[in-house]
Protein backbone atom coordinates (compact mmCIF):
# COMPACT_ATOMS: atom_id res chain seq x y z
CA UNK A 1 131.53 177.52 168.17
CA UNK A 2 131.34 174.72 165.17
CA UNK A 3 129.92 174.85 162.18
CA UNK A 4 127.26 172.36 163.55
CA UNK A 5 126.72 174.16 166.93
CA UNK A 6 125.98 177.41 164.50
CA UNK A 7 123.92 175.45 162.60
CA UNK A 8 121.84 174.22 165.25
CA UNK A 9 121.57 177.36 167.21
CA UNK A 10 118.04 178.14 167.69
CA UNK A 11 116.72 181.21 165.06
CA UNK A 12 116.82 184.18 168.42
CA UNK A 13 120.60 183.25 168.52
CA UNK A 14 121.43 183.48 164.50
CA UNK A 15 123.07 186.61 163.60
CA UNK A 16 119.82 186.78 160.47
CA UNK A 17 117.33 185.92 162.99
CA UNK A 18 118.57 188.75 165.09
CA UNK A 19 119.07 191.02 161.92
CA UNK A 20 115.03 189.90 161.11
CA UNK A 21 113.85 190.69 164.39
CA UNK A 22 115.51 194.25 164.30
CA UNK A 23 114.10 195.03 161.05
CA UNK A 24 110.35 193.57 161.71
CA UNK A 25 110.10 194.58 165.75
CA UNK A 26 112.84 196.15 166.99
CA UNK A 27 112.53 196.25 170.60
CA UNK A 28 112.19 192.20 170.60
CA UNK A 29 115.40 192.66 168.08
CA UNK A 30 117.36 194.94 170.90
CA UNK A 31 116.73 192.51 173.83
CA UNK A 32 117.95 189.51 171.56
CA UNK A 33 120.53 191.24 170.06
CA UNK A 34 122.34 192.08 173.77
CA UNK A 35 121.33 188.55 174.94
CA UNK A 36 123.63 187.14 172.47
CA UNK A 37 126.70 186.37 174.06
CA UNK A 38 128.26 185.58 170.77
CA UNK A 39 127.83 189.54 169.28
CA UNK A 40 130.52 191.85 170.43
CA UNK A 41 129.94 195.07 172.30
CA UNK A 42 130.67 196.94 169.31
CA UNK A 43 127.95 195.71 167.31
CA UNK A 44 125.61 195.52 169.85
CA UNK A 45 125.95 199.68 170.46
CA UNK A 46 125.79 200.01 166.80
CA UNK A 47 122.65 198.47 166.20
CA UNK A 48 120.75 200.11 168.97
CA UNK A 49 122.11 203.23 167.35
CA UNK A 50 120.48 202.99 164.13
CA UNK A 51 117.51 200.80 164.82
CA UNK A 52 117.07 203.01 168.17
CA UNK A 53 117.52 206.50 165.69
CA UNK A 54 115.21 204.82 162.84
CA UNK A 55 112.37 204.25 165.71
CA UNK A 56 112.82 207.73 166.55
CA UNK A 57 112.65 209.78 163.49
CA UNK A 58 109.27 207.31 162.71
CA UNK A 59 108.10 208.26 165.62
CA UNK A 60 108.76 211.98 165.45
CA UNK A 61 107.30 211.64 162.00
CA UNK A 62 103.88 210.22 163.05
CA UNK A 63 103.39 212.96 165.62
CA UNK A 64 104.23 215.65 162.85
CA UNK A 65 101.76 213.91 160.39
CA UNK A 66 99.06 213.62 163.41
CA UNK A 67 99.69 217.28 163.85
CA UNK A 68 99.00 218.45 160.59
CA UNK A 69 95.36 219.77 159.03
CA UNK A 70 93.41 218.00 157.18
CA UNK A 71 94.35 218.52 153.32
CA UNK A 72 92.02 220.95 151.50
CA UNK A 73 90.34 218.30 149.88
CA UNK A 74 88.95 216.90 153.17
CA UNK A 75 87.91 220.40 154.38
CA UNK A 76 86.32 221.53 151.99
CA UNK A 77 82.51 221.43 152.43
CA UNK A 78 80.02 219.40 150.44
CA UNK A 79 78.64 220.94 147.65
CA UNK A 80 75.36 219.43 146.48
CA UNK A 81 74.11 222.12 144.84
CA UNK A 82 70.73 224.16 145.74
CA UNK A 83 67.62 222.78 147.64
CA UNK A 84 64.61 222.78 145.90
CA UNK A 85 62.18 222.39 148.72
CA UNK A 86 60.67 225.53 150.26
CA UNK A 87 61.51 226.37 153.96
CA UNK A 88 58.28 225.70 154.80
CA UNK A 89 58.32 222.02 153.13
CA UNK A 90 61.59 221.22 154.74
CA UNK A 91 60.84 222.46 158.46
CA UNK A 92 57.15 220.16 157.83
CA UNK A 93 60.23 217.20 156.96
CA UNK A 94 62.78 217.37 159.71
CA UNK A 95 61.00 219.60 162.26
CA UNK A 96 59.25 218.85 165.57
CA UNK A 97 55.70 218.19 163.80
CA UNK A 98 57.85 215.78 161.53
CA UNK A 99 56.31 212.16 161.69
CA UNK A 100 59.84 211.21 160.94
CA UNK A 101 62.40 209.45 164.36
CA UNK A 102 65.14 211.63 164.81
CA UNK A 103 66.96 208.86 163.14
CA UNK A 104 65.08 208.56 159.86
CA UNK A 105 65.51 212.30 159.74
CA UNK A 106 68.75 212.28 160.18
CA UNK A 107 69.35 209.66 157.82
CA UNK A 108 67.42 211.96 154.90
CA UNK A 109 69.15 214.96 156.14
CA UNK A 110 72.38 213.71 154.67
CA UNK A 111 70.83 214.38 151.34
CA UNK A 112 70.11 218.17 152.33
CA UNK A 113 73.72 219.13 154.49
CA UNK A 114 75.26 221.04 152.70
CA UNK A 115 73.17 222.37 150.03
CA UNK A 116 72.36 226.48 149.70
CA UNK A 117 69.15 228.34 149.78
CA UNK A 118 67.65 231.18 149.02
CA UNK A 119 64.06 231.42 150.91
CA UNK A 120 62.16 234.07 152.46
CA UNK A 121 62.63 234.49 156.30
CA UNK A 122 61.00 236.29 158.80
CA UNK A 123 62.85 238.04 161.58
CA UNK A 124 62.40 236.65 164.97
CA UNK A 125 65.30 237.41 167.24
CA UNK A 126 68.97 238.45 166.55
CA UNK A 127 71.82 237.79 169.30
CA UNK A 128 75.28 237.30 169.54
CA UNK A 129 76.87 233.68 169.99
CA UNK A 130 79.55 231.83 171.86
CA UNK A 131 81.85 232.23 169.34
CA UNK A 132 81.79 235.84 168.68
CA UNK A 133 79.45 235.70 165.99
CA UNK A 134 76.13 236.09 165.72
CA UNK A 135 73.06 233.47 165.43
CA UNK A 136 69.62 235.01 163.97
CA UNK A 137 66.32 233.07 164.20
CA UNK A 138 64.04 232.81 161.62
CA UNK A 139 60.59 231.94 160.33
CA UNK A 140 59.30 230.75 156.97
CA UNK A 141 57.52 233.23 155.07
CA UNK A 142 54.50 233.21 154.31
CA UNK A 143 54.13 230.33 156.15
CA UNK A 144 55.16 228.54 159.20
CA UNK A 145 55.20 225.48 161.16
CA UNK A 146 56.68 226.61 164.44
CA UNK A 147 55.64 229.12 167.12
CA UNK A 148 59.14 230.17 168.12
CA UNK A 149 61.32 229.60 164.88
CA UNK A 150 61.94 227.66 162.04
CA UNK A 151 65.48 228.02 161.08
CA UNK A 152 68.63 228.96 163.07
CA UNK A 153 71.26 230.67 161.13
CA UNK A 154 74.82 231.35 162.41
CA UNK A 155 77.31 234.39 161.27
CA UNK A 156 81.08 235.04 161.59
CA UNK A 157 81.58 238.20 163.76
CA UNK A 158 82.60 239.88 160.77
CA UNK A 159 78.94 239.75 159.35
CA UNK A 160 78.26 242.33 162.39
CA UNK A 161 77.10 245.26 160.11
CA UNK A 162 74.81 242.83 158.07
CA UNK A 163 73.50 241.28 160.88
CA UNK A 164 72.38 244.47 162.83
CA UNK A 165 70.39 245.31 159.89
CA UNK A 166 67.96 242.90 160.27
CA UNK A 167 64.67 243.72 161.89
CA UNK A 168 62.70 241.69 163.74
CA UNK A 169 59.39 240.86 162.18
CA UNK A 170 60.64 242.21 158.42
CA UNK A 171 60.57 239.51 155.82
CA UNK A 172 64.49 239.30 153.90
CA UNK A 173 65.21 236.76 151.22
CA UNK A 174 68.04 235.31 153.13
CA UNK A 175 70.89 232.77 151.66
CA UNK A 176 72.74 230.02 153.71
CA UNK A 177 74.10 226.62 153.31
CA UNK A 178 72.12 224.06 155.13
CA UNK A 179 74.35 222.13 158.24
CA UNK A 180 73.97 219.35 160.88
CA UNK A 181 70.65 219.73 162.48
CA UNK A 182 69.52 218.66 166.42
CA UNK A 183 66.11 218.63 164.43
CA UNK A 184 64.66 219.18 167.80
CA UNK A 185 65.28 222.81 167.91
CA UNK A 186 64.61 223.58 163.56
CA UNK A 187 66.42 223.78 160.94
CA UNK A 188 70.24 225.03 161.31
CA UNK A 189 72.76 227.08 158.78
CA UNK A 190 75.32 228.85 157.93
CA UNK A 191 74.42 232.21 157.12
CA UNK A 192 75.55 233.98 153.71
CA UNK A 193 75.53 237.81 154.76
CA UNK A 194 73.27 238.36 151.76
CA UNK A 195 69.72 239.52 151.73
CA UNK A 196 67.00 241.70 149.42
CA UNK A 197 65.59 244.43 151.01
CA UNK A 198 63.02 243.75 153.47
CA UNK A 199 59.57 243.30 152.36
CA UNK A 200 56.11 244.33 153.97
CA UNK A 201 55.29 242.25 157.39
């Protein structure tokens, strides 16, 4: 081939455009690059070796990274501190007596996820979960705005000997962390297996 016959080869033919295309999409580059009549065998099986072993190893490392936890940082909860509203003035706020659309609630409720409290509960039922743990169901003290309950809390199994203290109908100054609420159903949290003794009914 002349110099002019290289020169006006189109780009696919070009030994750089075929170089380019391996680099920027390689599959494109591996169908010109054996199209080319002008590159020998040679090169041809070297070039699907390493751009064919490069695609692999990126591949391989996406599905590692995929497969990996989050880091820490993402895992870790919020921490927004402590509520300051009483159990009773938060169920009035996001439970079913709430004015408040579910989605105005939930929009507030990203203010509250998270946060810890410390409020006196009364005892309404205590069962085991799906997960092996144990959900109790609870009632603002002194007062409350639901007939059934007011809060749902949720223990690891290992909170077993905490949990079976708790009578139904005592008052305990429970602590939790407040999570993700259906709203329809109360408030919902994560339990802290802490509690004062319980106090008269």
């Amino acid at each position: 081939m002349s110099d002019q016959q290289a020169s006006e080869a189109p780009w696919y033919e070009s030994p750089l455009g075929i170089v380019l295309s391996l680099f920027c999409c390689w599959p494109l580059g591996l169908v010109l690059l054996w199209s080319n009549r002008s590159t020998s065998l040679g090169w041809k099986i070297a070039g699907t070796v390493v751009f064919g072993g490069l695609a692999l190893v990126t591949g391989i490392n996406q599905v590692i990274q995929s497969g990996k936890p989050a880091s820490p940082v993402a895992e870790a909860p919020r921490q927004l501190g402590e509520v300051t509203e009483s159990c009773y003035e938060l169920s009035r706020i996001f439970g079913a007596s709430s004015p408040l659309s579910n989605i105005d609630k939930a929009a507030a409720w990203k203010d509250y996820s998270g946060k810890r409290f410390e409020w006196d509960l009364r005892i309404t039922k205590v069962q085991p979960n799906s997960t092996g743990g144990f959900d109790v169901y609870a009632k603002c003290a002194p007062t409350s705005v639901s007939p059934n309950h007011d809060l749902q809390l949720s223990y690891q199994g290992d909170a077993q000997g905490f949990v079976h203290v708790l009578e139904k109908d005592k008052v305990y100054k429970l602590k939790g962390a407040l999570k993700p609420a259906s709203f329809f159903l109360g408030l919902e949290a994560e339990g802290i297996p802490e509690a004062s003794a319980p106090q008269n009914p």
